[in-house]
Each structure stands twice: as structure tokens, then as C-alpha cells.
C-alpha atoms as a PDB file:
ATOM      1  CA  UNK A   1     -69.754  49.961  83.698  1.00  0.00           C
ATOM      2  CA  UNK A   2     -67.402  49.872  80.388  1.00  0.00           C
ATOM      3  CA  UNK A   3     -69.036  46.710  79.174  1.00  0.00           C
ATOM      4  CA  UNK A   4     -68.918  47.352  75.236  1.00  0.00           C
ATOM      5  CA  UNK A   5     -71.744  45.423  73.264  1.00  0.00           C
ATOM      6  CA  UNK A   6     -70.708  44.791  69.893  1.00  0.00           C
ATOM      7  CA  UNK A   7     -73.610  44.076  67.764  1.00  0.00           C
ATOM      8  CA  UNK A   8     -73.177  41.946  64.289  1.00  0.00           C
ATOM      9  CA  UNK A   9     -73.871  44.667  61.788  1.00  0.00           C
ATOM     10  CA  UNK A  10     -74.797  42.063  59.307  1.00  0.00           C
ATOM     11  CA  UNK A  11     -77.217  40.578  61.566  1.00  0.00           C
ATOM     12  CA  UNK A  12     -79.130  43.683  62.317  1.00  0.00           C
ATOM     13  CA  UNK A  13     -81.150  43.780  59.122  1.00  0.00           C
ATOM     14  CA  UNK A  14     -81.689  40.142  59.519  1.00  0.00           C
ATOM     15  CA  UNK A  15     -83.328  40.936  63.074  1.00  0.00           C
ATOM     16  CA  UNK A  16     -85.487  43.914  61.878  1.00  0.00           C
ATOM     17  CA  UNK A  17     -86.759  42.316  58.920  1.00  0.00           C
ATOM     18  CA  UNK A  18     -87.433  38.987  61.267  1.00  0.00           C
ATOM     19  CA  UNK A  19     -89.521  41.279  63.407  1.00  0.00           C
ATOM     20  CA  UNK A  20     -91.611  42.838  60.540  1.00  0.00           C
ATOM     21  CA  UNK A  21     -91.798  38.711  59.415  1.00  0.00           C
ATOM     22  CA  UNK A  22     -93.470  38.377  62.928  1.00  0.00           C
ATOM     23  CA  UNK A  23     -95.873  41.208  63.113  1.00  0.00           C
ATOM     24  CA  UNK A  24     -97.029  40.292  59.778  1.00  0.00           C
ATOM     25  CA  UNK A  25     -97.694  37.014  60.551  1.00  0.00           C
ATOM     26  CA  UNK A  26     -99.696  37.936  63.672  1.00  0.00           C
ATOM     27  CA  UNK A  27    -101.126  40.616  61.716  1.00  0.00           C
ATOM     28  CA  UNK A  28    -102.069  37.904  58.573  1.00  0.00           C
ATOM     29  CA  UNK A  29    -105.256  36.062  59.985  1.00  0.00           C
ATOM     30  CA  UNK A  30    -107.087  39.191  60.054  1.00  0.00           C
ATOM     31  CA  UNK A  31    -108.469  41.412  62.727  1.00  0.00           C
ATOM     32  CA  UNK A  32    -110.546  40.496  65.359  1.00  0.00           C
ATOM     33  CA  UNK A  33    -112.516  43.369  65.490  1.00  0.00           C
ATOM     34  CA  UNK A  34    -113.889  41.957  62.074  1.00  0.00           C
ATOM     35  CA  UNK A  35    -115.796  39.450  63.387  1.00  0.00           C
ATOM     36  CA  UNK A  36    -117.030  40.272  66.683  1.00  0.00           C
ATOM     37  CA  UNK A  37    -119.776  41.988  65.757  1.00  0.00           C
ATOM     38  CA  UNK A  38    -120.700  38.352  64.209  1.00  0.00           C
ATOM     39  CA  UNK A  39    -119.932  36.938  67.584  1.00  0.00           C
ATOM     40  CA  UNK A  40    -122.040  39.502  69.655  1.00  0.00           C
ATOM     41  CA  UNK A  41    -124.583  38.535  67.408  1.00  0.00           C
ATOM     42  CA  UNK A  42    -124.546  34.864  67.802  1.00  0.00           C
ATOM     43  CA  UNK A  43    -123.633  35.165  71.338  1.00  0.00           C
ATOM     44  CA  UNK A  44    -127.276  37.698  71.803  1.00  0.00           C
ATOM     45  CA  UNK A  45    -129.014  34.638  70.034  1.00  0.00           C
ATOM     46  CA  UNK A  46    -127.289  31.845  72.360  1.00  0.00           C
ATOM     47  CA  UNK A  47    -128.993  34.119  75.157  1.00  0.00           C
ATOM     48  CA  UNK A  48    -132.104  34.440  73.779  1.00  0.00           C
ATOM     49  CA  UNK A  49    -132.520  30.721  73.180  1.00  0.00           C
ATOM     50  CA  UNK A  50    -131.788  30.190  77.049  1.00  0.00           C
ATOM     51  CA  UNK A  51    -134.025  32.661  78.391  1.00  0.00           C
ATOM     52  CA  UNK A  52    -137.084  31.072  76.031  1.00  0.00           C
ATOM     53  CA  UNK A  53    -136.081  28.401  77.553  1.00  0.00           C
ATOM     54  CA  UNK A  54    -136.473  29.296  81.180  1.00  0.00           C
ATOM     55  CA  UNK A  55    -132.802  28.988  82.220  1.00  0.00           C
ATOM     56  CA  UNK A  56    -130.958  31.279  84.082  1.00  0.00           C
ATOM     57  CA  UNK A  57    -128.026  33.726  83.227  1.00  0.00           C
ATOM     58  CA  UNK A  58    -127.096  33.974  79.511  1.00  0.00           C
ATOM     59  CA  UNK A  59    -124.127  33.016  76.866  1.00  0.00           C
ATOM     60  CA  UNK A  60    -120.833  33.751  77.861  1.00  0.00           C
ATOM     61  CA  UNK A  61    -118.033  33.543  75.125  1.00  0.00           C
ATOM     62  CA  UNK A  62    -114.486  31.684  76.490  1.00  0.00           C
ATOM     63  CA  UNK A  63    -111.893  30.426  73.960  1.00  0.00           C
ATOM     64  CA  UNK A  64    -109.679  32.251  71.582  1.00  0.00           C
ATOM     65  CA  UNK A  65    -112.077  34.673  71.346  1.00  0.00           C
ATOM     66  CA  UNK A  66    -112.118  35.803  74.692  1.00  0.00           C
ATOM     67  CA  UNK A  67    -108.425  35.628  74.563  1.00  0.00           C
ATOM     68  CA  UNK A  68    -107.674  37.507  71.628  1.00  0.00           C
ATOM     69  CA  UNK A  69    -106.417  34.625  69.900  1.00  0.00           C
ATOM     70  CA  UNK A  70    -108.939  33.852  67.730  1.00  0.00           C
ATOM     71  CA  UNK A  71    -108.086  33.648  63.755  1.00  0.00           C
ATOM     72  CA  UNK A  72    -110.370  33.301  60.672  1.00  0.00           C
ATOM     73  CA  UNK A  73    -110.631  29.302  61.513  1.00  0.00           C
ATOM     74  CA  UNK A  74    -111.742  29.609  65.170  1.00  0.00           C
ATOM     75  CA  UNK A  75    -114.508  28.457  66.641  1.00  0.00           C
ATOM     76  CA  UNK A  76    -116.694  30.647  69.256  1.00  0.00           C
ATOM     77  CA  UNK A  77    -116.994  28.509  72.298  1.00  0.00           C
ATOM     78  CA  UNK A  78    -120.369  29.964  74.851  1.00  0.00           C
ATOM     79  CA  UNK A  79    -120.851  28.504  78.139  1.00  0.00           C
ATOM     80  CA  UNK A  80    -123.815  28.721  80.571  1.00  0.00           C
ATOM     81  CA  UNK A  81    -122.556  29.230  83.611  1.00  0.00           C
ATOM     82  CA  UNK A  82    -124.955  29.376  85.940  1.00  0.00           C
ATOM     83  CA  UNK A  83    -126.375  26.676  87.979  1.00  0.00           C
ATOM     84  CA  UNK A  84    -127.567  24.009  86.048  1.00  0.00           C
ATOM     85  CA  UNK A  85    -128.482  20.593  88.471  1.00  0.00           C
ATOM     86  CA  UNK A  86    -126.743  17.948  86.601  1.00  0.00           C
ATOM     87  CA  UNK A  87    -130.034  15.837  85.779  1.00  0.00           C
ATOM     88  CA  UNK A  88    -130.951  18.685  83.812  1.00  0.00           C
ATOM     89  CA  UNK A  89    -127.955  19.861  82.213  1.00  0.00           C
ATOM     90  CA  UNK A  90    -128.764  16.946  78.803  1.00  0.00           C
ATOM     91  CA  UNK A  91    -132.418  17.965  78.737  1.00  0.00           C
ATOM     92  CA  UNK A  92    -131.352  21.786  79.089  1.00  0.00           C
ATOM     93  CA  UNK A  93    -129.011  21.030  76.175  1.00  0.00           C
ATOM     94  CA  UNK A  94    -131.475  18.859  74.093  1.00  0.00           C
ATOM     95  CA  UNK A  95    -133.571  21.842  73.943  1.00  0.00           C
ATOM     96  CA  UNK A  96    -131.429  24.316  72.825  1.00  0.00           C
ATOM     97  CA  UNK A  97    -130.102  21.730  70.031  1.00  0.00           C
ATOM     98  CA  UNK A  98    -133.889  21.852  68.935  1.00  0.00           C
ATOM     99  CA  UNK A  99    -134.375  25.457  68.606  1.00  0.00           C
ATOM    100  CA  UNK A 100    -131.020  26.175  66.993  1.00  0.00           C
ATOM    101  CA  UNK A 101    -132.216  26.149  63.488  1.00  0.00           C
ATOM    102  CA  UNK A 102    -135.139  28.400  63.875  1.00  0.00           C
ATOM    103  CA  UNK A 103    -131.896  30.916  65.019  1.00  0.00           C
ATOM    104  CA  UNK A 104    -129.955  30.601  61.519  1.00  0.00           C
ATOM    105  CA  UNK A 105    -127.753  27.550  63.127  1.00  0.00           C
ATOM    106  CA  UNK A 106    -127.416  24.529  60.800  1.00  0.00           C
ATOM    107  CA  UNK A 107    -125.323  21.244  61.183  1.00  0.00           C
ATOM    108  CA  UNK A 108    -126.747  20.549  64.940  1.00  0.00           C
ATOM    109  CA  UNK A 109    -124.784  18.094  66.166  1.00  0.00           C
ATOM    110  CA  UNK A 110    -125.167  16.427  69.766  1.00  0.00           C
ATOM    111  CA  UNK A 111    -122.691  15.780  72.040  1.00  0.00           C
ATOM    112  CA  UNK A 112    -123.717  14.643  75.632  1.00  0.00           C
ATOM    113  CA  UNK A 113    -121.062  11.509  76.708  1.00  0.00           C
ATOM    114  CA  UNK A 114    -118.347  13.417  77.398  1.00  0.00           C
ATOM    115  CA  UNK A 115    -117.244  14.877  80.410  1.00  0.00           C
ATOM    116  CA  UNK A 116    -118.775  18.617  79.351  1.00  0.00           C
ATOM    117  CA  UNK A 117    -121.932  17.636  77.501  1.00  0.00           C
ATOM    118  CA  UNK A 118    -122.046  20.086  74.496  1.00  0.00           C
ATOM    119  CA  UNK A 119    -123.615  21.383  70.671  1.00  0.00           C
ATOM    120  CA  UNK A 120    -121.997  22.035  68.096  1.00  0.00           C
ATOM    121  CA  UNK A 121    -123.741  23.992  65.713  1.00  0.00           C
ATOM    122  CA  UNK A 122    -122.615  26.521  62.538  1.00  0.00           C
ATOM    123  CA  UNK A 123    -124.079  29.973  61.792  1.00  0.00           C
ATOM    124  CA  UNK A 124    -125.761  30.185  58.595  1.00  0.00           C
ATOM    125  CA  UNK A 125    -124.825  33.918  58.233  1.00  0.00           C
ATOM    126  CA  UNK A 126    -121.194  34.143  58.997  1.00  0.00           C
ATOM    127  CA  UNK A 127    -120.145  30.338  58.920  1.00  0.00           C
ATOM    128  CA  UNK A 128    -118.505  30.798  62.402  1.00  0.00           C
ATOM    129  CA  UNK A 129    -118.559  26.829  64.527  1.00  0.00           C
ATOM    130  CA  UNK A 130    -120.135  26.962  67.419  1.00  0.00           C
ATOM    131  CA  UNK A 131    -119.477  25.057  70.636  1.00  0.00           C
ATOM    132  CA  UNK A 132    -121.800  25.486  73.064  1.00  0.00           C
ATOM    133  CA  UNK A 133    -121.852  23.641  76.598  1.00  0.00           C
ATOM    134  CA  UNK A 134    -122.892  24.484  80.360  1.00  0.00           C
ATOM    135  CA  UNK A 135    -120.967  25.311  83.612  1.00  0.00           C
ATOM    136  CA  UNK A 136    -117.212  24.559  81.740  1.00  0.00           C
ATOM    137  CA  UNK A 137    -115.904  27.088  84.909  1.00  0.00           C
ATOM    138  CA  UNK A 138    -112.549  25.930  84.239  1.00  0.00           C
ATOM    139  CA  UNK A 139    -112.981  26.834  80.279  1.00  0.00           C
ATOM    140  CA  UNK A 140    -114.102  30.011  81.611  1.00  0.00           C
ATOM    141  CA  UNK A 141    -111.816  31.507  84.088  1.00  0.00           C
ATOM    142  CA  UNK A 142    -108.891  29.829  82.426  1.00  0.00           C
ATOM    143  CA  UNK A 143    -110.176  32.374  79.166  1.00  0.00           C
ATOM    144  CA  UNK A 144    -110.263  34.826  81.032  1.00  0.00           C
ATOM    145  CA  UNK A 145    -107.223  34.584  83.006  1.00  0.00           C
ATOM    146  CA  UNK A 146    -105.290  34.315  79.817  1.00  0.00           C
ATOM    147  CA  UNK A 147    -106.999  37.386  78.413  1.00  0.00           C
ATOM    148  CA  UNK A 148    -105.389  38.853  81.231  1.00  0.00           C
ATOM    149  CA  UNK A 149    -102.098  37.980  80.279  1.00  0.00           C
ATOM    150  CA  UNK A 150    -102.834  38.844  76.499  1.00  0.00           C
ATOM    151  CA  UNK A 151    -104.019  42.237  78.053  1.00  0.00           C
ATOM    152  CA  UNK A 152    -100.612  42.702  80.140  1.00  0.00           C
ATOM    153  CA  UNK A 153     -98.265  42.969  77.086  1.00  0.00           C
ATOM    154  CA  UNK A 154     -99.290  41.966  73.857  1.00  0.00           C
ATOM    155  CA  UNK A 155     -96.204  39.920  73.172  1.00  0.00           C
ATOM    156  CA  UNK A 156     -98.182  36.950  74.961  1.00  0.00           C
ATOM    157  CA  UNK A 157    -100.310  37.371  72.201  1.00  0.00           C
ATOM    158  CA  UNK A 158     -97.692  37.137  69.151  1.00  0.00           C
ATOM    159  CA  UNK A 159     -96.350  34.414  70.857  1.00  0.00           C
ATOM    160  CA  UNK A 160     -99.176  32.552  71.411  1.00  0.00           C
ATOM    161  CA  UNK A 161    -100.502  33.055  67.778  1.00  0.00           C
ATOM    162  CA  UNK A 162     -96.513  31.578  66.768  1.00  0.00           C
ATOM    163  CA  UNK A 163     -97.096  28.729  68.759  1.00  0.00           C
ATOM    164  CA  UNK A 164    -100.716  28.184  67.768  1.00  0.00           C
ATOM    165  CA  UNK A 165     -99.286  27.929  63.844  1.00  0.00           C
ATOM    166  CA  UNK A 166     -96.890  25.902  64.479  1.00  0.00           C
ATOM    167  CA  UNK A 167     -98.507  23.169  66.286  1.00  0.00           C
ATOM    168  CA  UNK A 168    -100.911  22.948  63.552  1.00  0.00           C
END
């Protein structure tokens, strides 16, 4: 449409070493790949407590590390998300606090006043914080929408990750 661009020739190099800056960056926190095979194993255990303990369904991860997001800080967040009547959502809870640390969990710690009642817990073996509640559907499909998104075009992830830093 003769429309010339002129581009800055001294701000080219800028832009391309900006862009490695980024992908480094994203890159820096390490792989996720590294530690799911942690997280499958925690999330297996998180099953295996519920099913000794009569309750239906199993652990499902939501969080960063459904998303993608996840760094070498996160914590795995595991829901229950099947139907849980709310009179025995605490009790359903209170037992699965109790046989965390025959599971390699330490630092149990109870938290039922809130509007998702949850544990918190740590895994001996990889040192990954656990967060552990029932039915949080919105937690869940709100994960997994965004692992959509991350899916789509991976720029939602580098951005995300940006953000993530620098709100810290």
C-alpha cells in the first residue's frame, strides 16, 4: 500500500536481546516437567487417603500447576470434588489431617473457618506445600479454564509468569 516502516536500527538489538531477557526469565524457575512426577505422586497419595477413607472420587490438582504456572516456590493445591454434604465436609477433612503423616506429610495444619475449609500439609520427600480442600468448583474450572488459555498460545504463559514476578 506504499506505507514504508522505518525501524530504529539501534533499537533492534535492544528488542532481540529484551526477548532472549524474557524467555530466560520464563525459562529461570525451572521446568515443570521436573516436578510433576513429585506431584503425581502426592496427588496418587491424596487419593489413596480418600478412598481409605470411604469418600468418593479422588484428588484433583488446580492452581499453578494445572495451569502451567507453577515455579520452584508453588504450592500444589488438590480438591475433592465430588459431593461432599456440608455437615461432613470438617469431619471428612479432620480425617484426612490425621492420616497425613503416616503418608510422608509433616507440618499438618488445620484450617476449617474459612469459607473453603482446608489442610495444609508439606511432603517430607520433595518439600512441595500442600493445600488441600473439598468441592472449591470455582478453584477448579477457573484452573482449568486458564490452562486453556496457557494451552492456546504460550505467550499467556510468559506473561503471566512476568506478572506473577512482579507482583511479588
Amino acid at each position: 500500500n506504499g506505507v514504508a516502516h522505518s525501524w530504529n536500527v539501534r533499537a533492534e538489538p535492544f528488542c532481540v536481546g529484551l526477548a532472549y531477557d524474557l524467555v530466560e526469565f520464563v525459562r529461570r524457575d525451572g521446568d515443570l516437567h521436573d516436578r510433576m512426577a513429585e506431584v503425581t505422586r502426592i496427588q496418587a497419595s491424596a487419593s489413596e487417603i480418600l478412598r481409605r477413607l470411604g469418600a468418593d472420587g479422588c484428588a484433583q490438582i488446580f492452581g499453578s500447576f494445572k495451569t502451567g504456572l507453577a515455579s520452584s516456590t508453588s504450592d500444589l493445591n488438590l480438591v475433592l470434588s465430588s459431593k461432599v454434604e456440608p455437615g461432613k465436609a470438617v469431619p471428612l477433612l479432620s480425617g484426612y489431617a490425621e492420616l497425613l503423616p503416616k503418608f510422608g506429610f509433616q507440618g499438618v495444619a488445620r484450617i476449617f473457618h474459612v469459607g473453603v475449609p482446608r489442610v495444609k500439609c508439606t511432603d517430607v520427600g520433595s518439600g512441595i506445600e500442600v493445600d488441600f480442600c473439598i468441592q472449591d468448583e470455582l478453584g477448579l474450572r477457573s484452573s482449568s479454564m486458564f490452562a486453556a488459555y496457557c494451552r492456546y498460545d504460550v505467550r499467556v504463559i510468559q506473561l503471566c509468569k512476568i506478572v506473577k514476578e512482579w507482583a511479588r
